[in-house]
C-alpha atoms as a PDB file:
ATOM      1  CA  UNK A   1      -3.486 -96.724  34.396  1.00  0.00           C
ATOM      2  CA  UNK A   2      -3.745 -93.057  33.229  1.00  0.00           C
ATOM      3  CA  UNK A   3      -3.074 -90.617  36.048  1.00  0.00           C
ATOM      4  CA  UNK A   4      -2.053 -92.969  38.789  1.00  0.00           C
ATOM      5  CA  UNK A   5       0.669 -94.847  39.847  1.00  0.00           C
ATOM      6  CA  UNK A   6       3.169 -96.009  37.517  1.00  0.00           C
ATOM      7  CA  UNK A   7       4.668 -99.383  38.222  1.00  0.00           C
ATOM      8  CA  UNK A   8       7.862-101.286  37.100  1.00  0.00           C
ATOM      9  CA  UNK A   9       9.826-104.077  38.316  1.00  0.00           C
ATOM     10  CA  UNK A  10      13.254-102.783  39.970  1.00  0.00           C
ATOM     11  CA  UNK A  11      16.059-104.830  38.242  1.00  0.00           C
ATOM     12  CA  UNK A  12      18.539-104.574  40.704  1.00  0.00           C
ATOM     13  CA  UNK A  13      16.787-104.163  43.807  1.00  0.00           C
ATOM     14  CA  UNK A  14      15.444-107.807  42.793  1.00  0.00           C
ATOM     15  CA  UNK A  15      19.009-108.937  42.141  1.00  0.00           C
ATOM     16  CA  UNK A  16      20.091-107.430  45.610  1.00  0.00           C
ATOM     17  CA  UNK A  17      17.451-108.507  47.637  1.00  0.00           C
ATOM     18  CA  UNK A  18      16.601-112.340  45.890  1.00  0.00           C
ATOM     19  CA  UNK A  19      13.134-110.646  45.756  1.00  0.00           C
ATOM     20  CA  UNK A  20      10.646-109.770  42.863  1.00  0.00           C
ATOM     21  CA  UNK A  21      10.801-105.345  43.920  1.00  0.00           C
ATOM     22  CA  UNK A  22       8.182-103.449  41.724  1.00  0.00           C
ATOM     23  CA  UNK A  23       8.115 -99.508  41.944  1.00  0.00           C
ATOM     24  CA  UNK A  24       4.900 -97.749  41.953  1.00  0.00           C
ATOM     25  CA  UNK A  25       4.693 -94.356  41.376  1.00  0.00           C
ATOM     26  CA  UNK A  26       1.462 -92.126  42.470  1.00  0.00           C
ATOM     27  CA  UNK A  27      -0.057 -89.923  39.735  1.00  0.00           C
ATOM     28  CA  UNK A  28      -3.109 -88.473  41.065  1.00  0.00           C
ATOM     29  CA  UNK A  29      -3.716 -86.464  43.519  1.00  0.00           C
ATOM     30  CA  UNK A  30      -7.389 -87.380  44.500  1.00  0.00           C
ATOM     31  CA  UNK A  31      -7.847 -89.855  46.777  1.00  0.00           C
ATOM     32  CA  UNK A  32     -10.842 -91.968  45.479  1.00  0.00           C
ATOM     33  CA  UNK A  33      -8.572 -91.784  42.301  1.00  0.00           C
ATOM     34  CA  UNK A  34      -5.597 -93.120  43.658  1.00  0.00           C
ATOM     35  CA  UNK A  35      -7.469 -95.657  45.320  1.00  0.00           C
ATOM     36  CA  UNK A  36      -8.642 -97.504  42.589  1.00  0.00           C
ATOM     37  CA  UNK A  37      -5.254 -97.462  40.929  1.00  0.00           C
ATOM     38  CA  UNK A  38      -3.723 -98.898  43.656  1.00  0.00           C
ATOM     39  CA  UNK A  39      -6.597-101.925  43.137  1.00  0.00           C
ATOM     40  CA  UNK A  40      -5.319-102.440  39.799  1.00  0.00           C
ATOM     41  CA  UNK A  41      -1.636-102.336  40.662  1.00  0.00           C
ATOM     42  CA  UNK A  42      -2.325-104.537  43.403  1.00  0.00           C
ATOM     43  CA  UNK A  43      -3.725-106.796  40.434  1.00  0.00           C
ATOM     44  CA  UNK A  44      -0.564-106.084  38.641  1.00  0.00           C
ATOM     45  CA  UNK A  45       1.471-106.962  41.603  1.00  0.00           C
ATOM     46  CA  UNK A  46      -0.315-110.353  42.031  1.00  0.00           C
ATOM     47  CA  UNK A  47      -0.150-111.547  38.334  1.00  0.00           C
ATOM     48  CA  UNK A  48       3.547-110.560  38.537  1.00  0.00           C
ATOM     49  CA  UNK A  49       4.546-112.533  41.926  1.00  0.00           C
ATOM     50  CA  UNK A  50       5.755-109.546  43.388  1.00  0.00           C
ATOM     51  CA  UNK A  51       7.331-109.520  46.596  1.00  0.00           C
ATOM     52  CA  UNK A  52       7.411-106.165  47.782  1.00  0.00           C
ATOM     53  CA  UNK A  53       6.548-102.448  46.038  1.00  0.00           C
ATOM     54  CA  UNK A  54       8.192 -99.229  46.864  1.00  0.00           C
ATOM     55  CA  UNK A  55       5.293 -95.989  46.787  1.00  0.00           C
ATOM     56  CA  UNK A  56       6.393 -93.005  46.873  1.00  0.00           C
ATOM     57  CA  UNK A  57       4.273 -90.243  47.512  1.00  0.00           C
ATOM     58  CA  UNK A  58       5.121 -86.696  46.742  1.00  0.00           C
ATOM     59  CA  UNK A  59       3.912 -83.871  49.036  1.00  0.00           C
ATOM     60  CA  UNK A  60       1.837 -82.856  45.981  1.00  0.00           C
ATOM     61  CA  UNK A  61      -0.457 -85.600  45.886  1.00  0.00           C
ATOM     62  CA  UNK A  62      -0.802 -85.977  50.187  1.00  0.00           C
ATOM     63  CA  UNK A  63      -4.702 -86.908  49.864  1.00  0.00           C
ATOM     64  CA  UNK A  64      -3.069 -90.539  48.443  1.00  0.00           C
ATOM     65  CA  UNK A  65      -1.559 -91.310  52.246  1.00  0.00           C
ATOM     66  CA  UNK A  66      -4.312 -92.710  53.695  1.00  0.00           C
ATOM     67  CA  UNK A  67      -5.722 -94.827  50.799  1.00  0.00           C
ATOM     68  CA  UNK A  68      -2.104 -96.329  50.468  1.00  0.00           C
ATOM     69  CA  UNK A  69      -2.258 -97.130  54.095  1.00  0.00           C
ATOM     70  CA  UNK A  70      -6.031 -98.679  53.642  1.00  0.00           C
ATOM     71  CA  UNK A  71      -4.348-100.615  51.425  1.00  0.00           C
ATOM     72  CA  UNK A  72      -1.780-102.365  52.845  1.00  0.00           C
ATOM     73  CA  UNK A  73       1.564 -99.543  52.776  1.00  0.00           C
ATOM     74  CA  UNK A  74       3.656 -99.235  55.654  1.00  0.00           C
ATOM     75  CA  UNK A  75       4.704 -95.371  55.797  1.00  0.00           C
ATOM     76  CA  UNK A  76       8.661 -95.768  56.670  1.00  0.00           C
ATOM     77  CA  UNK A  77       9.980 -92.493  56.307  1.00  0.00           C
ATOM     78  CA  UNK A  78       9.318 -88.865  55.068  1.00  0.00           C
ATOM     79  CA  UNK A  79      11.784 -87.824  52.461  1.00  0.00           C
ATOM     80  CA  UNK A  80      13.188 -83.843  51.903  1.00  0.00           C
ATOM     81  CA  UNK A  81      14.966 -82.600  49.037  1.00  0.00           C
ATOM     82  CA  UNK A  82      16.717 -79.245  49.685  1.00  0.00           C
ATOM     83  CA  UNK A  83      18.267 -76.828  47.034  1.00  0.00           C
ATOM     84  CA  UNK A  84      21.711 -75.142  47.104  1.00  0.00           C
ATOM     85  CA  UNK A  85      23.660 -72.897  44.895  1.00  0.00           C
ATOM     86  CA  UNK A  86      26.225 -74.440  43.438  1.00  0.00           C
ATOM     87  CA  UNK A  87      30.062 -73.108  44.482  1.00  0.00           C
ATOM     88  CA  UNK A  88      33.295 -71.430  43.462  1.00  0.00           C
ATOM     89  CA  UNK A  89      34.370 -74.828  41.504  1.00  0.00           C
ATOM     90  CA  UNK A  90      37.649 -74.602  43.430  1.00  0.00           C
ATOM     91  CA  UNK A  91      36.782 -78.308  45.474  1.00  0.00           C
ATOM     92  CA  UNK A  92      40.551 -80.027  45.016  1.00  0.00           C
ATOM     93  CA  UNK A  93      41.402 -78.756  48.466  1.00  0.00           C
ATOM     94  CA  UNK A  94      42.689 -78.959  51.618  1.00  0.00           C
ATOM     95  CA  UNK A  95      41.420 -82.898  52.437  1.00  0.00           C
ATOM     96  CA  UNK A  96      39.542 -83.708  49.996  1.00  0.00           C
ATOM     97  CA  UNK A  97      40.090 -85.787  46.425  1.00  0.00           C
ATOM     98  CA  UNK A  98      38.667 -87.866  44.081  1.00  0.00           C
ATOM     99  CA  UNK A  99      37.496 -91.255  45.522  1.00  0.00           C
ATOM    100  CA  UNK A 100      38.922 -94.473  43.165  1.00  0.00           C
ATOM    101  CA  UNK A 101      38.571 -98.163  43.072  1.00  0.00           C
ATOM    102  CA  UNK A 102      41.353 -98.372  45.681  1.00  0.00           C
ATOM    103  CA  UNK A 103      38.948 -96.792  48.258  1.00  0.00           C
ATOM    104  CA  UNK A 104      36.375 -99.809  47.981  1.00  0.00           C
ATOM    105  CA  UNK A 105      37.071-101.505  51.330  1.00  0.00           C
ATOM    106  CA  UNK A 106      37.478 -98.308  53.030  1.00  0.00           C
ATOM    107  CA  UNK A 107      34.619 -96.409  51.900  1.00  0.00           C
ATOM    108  CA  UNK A 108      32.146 -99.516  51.486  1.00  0.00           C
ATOM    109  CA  UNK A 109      32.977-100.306  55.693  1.00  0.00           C
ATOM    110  CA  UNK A 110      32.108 -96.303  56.152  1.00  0.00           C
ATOM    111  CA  UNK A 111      28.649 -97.470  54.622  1.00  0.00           C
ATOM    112  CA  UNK A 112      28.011-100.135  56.200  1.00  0.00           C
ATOM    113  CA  UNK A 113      27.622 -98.096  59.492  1.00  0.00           C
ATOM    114  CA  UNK A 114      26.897 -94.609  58.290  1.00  0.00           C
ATOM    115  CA  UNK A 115      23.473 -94.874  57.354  1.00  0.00           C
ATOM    116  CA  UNK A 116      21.603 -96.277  60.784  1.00  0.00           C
ATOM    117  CA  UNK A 117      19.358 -95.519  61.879  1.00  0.00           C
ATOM    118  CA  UNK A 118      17.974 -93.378  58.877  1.00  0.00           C
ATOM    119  CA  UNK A 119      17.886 -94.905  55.769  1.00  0.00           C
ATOM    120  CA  UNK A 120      14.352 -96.496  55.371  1.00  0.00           C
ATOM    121  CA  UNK A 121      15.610 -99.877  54.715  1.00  0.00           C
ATOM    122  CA  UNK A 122      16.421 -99.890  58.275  1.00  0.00           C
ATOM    123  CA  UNK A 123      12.670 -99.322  59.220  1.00  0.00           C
ATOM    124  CA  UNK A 124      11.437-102.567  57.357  1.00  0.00           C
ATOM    125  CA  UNK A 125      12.046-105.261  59.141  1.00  0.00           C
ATOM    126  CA  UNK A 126      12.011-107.954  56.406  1.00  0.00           C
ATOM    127  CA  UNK A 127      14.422-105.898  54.664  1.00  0.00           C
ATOM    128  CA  UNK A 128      17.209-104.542  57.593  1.00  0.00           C
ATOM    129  CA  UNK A 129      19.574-107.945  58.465  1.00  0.00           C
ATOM    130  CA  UNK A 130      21.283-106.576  54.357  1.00  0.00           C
ATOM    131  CA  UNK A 131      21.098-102.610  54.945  1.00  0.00           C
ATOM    132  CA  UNK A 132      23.784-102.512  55.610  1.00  0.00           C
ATOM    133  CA  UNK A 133      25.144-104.730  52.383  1.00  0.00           C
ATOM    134  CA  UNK A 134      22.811-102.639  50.596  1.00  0.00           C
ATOM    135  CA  UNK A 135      24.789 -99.049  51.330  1.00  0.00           C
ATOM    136  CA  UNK A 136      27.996-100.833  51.232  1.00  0.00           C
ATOM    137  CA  UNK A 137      27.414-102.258  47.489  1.00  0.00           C
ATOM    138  CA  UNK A 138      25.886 -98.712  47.036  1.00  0.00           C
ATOM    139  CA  UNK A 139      28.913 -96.730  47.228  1.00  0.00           C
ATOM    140  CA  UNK A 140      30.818 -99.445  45.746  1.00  0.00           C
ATOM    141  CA  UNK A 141      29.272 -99.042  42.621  1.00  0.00           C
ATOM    142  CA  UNK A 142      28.957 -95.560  42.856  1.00  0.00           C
ATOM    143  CA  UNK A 143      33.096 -96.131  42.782  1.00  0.00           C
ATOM    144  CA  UNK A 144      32.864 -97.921  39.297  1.00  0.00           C
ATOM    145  CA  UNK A 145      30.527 -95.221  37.778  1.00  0.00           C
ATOM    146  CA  UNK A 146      26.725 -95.248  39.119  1.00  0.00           C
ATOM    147  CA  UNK A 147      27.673 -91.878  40.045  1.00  0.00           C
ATOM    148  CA  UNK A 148      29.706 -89.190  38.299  1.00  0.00           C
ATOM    149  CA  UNK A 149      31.681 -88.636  41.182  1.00  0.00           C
ATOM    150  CA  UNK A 150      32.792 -89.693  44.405  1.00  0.00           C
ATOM    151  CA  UNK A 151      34.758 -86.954  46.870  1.00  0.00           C
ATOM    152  CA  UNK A 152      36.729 -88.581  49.700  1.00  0.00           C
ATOM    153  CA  UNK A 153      37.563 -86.785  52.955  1.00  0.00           C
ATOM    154  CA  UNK A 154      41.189 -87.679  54.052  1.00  0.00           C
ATOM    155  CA  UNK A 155      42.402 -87.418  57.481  1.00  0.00           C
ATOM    156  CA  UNK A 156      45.383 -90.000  57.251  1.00  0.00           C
ATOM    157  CA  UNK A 157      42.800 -92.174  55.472  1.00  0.00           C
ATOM    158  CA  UNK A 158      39.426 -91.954  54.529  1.00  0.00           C
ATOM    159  CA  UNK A 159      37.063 -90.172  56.926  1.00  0.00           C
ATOM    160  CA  UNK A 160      33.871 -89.945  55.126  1.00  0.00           C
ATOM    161  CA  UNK A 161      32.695 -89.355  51.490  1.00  0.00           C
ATOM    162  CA  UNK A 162      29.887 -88.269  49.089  1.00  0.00           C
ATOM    163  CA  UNK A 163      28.807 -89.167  46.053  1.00  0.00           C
ATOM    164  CA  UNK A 164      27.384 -86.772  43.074  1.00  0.00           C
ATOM    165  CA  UNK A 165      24.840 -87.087  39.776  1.00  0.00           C
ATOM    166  CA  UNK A 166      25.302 -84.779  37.065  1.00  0.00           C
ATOM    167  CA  UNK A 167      21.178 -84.560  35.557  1.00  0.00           C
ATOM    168  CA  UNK A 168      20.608 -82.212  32.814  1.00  0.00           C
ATOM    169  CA  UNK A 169      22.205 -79.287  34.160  1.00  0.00           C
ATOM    170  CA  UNK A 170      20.973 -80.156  37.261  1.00  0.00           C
ATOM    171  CA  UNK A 171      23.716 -81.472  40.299  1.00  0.00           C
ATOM    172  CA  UNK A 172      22.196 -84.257  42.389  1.00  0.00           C
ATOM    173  CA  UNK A 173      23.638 -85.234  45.764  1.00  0.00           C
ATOM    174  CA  UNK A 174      24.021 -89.011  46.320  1.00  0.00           C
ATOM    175  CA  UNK A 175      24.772 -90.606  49.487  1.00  0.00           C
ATOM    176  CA  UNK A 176      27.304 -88.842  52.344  1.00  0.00           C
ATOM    177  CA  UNK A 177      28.677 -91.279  54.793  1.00  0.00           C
ATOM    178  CA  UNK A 178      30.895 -90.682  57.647  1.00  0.00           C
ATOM    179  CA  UNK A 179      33.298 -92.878  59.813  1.00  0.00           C
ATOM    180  CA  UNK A 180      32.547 -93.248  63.307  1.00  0.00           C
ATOM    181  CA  UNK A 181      34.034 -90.357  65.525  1.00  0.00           C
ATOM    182  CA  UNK A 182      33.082 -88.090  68.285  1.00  0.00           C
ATOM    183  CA  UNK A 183      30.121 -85.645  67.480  1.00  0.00           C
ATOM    184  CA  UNK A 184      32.035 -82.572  66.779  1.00  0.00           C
ATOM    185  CA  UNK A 185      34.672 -84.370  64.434  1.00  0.00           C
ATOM    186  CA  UNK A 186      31.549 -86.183  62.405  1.00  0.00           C
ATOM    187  CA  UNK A 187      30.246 -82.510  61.905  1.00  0.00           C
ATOM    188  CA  UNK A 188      32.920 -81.689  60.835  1.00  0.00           C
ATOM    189  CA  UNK A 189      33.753 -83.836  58.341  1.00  0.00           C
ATOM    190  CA  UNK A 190      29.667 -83.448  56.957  1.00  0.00           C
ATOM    191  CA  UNK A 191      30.711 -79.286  56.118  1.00  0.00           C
ATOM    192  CA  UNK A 192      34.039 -80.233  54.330  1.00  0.00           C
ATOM    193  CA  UNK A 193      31.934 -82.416  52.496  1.00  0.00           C
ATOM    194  CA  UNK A 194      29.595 -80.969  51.539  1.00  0.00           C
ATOM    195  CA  UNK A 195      31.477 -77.574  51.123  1.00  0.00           C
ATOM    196  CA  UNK A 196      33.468 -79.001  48.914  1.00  0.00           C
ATOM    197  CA  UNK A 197      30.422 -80.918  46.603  1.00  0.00           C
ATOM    198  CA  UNK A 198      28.759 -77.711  45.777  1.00  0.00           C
ATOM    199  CA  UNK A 199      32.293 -76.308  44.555  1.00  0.00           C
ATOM    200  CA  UNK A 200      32.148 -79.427  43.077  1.00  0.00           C
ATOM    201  CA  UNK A 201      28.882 -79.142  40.949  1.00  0.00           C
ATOM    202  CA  UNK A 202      30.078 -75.557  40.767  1.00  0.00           C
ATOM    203  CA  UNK A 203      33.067 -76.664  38.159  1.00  0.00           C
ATOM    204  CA  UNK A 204      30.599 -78.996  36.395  1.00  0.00           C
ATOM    205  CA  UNK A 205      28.727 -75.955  35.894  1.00  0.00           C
ATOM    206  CA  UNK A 206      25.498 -77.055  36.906  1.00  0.00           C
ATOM    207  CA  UNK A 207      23.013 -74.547  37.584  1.00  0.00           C
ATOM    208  CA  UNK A 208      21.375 -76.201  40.612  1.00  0.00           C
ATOM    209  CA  UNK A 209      21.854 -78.439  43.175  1.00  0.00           C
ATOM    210  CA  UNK A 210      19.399 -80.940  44.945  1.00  0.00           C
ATOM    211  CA  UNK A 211      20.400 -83.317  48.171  1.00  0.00           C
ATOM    212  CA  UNK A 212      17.793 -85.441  49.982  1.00  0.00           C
ATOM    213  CA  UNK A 213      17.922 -86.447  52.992  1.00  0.00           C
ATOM    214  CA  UNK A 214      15.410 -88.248  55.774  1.00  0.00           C
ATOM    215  CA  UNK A 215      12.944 -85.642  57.497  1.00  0.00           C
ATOM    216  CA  UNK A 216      13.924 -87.334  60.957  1.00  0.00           C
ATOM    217  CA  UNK A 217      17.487 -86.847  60.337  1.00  0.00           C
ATOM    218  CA  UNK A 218      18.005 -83.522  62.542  1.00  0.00           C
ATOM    219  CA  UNK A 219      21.994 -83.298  62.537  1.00  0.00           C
ATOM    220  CA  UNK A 220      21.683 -83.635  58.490  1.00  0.00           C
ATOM    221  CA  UNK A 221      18.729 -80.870  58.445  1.00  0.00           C
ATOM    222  CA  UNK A 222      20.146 -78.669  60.797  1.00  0.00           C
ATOM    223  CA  UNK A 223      23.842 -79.200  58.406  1.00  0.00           C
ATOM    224  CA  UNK A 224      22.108 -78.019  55.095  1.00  0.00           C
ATOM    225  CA  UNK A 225      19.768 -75.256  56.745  1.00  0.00           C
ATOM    226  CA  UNK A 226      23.340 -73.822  58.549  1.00  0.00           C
ATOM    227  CA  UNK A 227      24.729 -74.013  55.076  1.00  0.00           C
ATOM    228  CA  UNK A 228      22.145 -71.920  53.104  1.00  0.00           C
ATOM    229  CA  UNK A 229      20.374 -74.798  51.785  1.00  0.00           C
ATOM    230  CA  UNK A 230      16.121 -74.343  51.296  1.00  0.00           C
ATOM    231  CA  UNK A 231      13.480 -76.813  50.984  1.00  0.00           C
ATOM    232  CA  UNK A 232      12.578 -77.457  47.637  1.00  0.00           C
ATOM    233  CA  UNK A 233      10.232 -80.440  47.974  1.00  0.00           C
ATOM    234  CA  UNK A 234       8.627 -83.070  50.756  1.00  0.00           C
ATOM    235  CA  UNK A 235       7.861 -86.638  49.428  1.00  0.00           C
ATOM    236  CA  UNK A 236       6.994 -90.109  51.631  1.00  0.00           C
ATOM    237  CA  UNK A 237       8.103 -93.992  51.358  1.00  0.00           C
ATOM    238  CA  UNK A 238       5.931 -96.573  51.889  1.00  0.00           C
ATOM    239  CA  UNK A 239       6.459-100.671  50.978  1.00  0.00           C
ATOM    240  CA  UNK A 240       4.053-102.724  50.880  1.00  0.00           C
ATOM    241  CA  UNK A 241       4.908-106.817  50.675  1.00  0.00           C
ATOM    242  CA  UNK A 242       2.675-109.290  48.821  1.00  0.00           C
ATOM    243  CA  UNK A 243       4.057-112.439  49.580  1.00  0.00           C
END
């Protein structure tokens, strides 16, 4: 397809969801362009008995909104990544250690409630009654390395978490869940963590760090601005079901 979207079936998003999940990935940045490539992965779609595609849509190539829309795309949510220094590398403290398999119960429950309303699967609604499962089984694996590390913050038990990807030199923030709690003690709890990631990265010796988070999420934007964080890029999810 040259310059446009890129598509590929999602193993285990297919697994998770019983569902044939295709990615499609937008290369162009003109919008008659991206149009016509998303007529020939529609094709690809079809011959394929897809289900459902993912689009996402960097703030690079904005012009390819509206002919994903024309085409079918829902627009769910508008993604940031922000950019921090890494820290000190001093992280083992105060609350905070290494998560393990004996946190899997704890940590996957923290999941399971964490992530509403914000995560996108929540704004498809052939997709929310498993969110839920979805961030649960998430952090799970990210237990049993999908990620390179999992931080737990311990208040007489497990209070939140985060999860971290080591990429080339570059330190990628996963997913950061917290328990239910009064306002003030779930802010709380988000600082320590995320504190304590950076120092984190800072020991893996990383020399920059990158943590996304939902444009609509205001307590986790106002979080990383407070903590020095600055915007490094603006991208938007779409689905789009077949079938």
């Amino acid at each position: 397809m040259g310059s446009g979207p890129l598509h590929r079936r999602l193993d285990w998003d297919s697994s998770f969801w019983g569902l044939e999940v295709a990615a499609l990935d937008v290369g162009s940045t003109e919008p008659d362009a991206v149009a016509m490539d998303l007529r020939a992965a529609d094709a690809w779609c079809e011959d394929r008995g897809v289900d459902v595609a993912f689009l996402r849509v960097p703030g690079t190539a904005i012009g390819a909104l509206t002919p994903a829309v024309r085409d079918g795309f829902d627009l769910l949510e508008i993604t940031t990544v922000l950019r921090a220094r890494p820290g000190a590398g001093d992280w083992e403290r105060g609350r905070i250690r290494a998560g393990t398999s004996a946190d899997n119960v704890e940590l996957g429950e923290i999941a399971a409630t964490s992530f509403r309303p914000w995560g996108r699967f929540y704004a498809d609604p052939r997709l929310r009654h498993r969110a839920d499962e979805l961030y649960r089984t998430w952090t799970v694996n990210s237990l049993h390395g999908y990620a390179d590390f999992v931080l737990v913050s311990d208040d007489d038990g497990p209070s939140g978490f985060v999860t971290g990807h080591l990429d080339d030199g570059v330190g990628r923030l996963g997913l950061l869940g917290v328990a239910p709690a009064p306002p003030w003690a779930r802010l709380g709890v988000v600082t320590r963590l995320l504190r304590s990631v950076l120092d984190r990265f800072g020991a893996d010796g990383v020399s920059q760090v990158l943590l996304e988070t939902q444009s609509h999420n205001r307590p986790m934007q106002a979080v990383l601005t407070s903590s020095g964080c600055t915007l490094d890029s603006v991208s938007a999810c779409l689905h789009k079901w077949y079938r």
